[in-house]
Every structure is written in C-alpha cells, then in structure tokens.
Protein backbone atom coordinates (compact mmCIF):
# COMPACT_ATOMS: atom_id res chain seq x y z
CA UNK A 1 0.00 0.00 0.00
CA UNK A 2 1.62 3.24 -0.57
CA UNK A 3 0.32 6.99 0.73
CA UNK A 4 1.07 10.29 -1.00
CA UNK A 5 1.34 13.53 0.61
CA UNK A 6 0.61 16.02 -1.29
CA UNK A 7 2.35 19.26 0.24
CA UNK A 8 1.63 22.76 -0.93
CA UNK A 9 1.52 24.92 1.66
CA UNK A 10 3.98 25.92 4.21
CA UNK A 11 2.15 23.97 7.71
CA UNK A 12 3.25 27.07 9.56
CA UNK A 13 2.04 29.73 7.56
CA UNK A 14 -0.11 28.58 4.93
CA UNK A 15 2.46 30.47 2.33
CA UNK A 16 3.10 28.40 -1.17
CA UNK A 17 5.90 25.98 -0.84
CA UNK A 18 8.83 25.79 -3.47
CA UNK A 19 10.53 22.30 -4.16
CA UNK A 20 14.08 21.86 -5.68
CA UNK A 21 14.97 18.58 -7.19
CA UNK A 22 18.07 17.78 -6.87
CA UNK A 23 20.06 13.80 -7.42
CA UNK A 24 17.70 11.49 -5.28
CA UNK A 25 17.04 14.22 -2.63
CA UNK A 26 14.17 17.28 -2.22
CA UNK A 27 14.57 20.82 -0.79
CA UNK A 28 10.97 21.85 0.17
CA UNK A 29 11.15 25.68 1.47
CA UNK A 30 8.70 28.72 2.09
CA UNK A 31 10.05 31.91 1.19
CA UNK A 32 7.77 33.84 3.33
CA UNK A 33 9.08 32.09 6.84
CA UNK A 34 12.21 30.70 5.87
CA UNK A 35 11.55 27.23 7.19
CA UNK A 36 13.16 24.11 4.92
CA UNK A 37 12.89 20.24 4.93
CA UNK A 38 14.90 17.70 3.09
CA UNK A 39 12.79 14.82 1.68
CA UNK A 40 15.38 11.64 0.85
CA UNK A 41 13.36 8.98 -0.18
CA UNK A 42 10.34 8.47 2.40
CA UNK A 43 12.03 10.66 5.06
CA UNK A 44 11.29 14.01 5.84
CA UNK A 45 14.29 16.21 7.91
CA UNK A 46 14.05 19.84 8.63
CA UNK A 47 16.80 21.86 7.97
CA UNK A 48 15.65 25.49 9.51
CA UNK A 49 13.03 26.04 11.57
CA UNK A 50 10.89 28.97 10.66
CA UNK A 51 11.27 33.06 11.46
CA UNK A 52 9.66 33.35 14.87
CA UNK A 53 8.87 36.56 14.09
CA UNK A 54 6.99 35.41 10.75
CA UNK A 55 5.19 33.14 12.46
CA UNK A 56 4.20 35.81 15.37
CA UNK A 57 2.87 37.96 12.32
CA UNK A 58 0.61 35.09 11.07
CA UNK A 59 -0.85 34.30 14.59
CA UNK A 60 -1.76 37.49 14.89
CA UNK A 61 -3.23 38.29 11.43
CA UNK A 62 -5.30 34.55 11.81
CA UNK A 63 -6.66 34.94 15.46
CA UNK A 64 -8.03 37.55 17.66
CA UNK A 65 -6.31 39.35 20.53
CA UNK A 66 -8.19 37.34 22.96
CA UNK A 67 -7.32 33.88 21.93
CA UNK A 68 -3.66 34.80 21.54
CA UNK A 69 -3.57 36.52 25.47
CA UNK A 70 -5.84 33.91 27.07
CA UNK A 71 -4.04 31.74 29.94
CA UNK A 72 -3.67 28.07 28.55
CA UNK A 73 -3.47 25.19 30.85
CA UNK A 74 -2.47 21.95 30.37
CA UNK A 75 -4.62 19.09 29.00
CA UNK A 76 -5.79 17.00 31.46
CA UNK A 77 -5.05 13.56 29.71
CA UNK A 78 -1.37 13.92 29.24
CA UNK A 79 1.22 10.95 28.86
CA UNK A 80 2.66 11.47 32.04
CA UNK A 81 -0.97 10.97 34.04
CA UNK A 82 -2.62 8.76 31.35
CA UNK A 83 -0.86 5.69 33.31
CA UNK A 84 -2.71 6.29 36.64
C-alpha cells in the first residue's frame, strides 16, 4: 500500500511551498518564513526552523487578541498521568 502527501503549503504559515529537485534528494522551502525540509526517499528532515517573528505575524493576522492573550493550561489527559 503506498500513501502520497501532497504538500503545498507551508504547515506554519499557509504560504506556497517551493521544491528543488536535486540527485535522489528534495529541498521543500517557504520563502515567506524561511523554514526548509529535506525529503530523501520516504524521510522528511528539517533543515531550519521557521522566522519566529513570521510566524508571530501570522498568529496574529489569523486569530483575535483574545485567543492569543488567554491563559492556557495543560490538558488534562497527558502521557505522564494517562498511566494512573
């Protein structure tokens, strides 16, 4: 059985995606954060994490002021207590 993936947008900013070909190995980037992956064969590696201020931009263009300064707290059913 094989799956496809079909990538073409950047999963941290929803920009278009570029892909260079290049021997048996991939370079996927976004231009707009900066973040890259290396696909070799069926693995997937990043190579650079995205801008964090990018990605602080996009949060705040996507969600409202209130969601972004709420308190969060953590889930109750984590690993660590799903044992118990």
């Amino acid at each position: 059985m094989t799956h496809v993936v079909e990538l073409e947008r950047c999963p941290y900013d929803s920009s278009p995606i570029s892909i260079r070909r290049g021997g048996d190995a991939s370079v996927i980037s976004c231009d707009a954060c900066g973040a890259a992956w290396e696909m070799h064969g069926s693995s997937l590696r990043r190579l650079r994490a995205p801008d964090a201020d990018t990605l602080k931009a996009v949060r705040e263009r996507l969600f409202p002021p209130e969601i972004l300064s709420s308190k969060r707290t953590a889930a109750t059913e984590t690993a660590g207590n799903a044992a118990r």
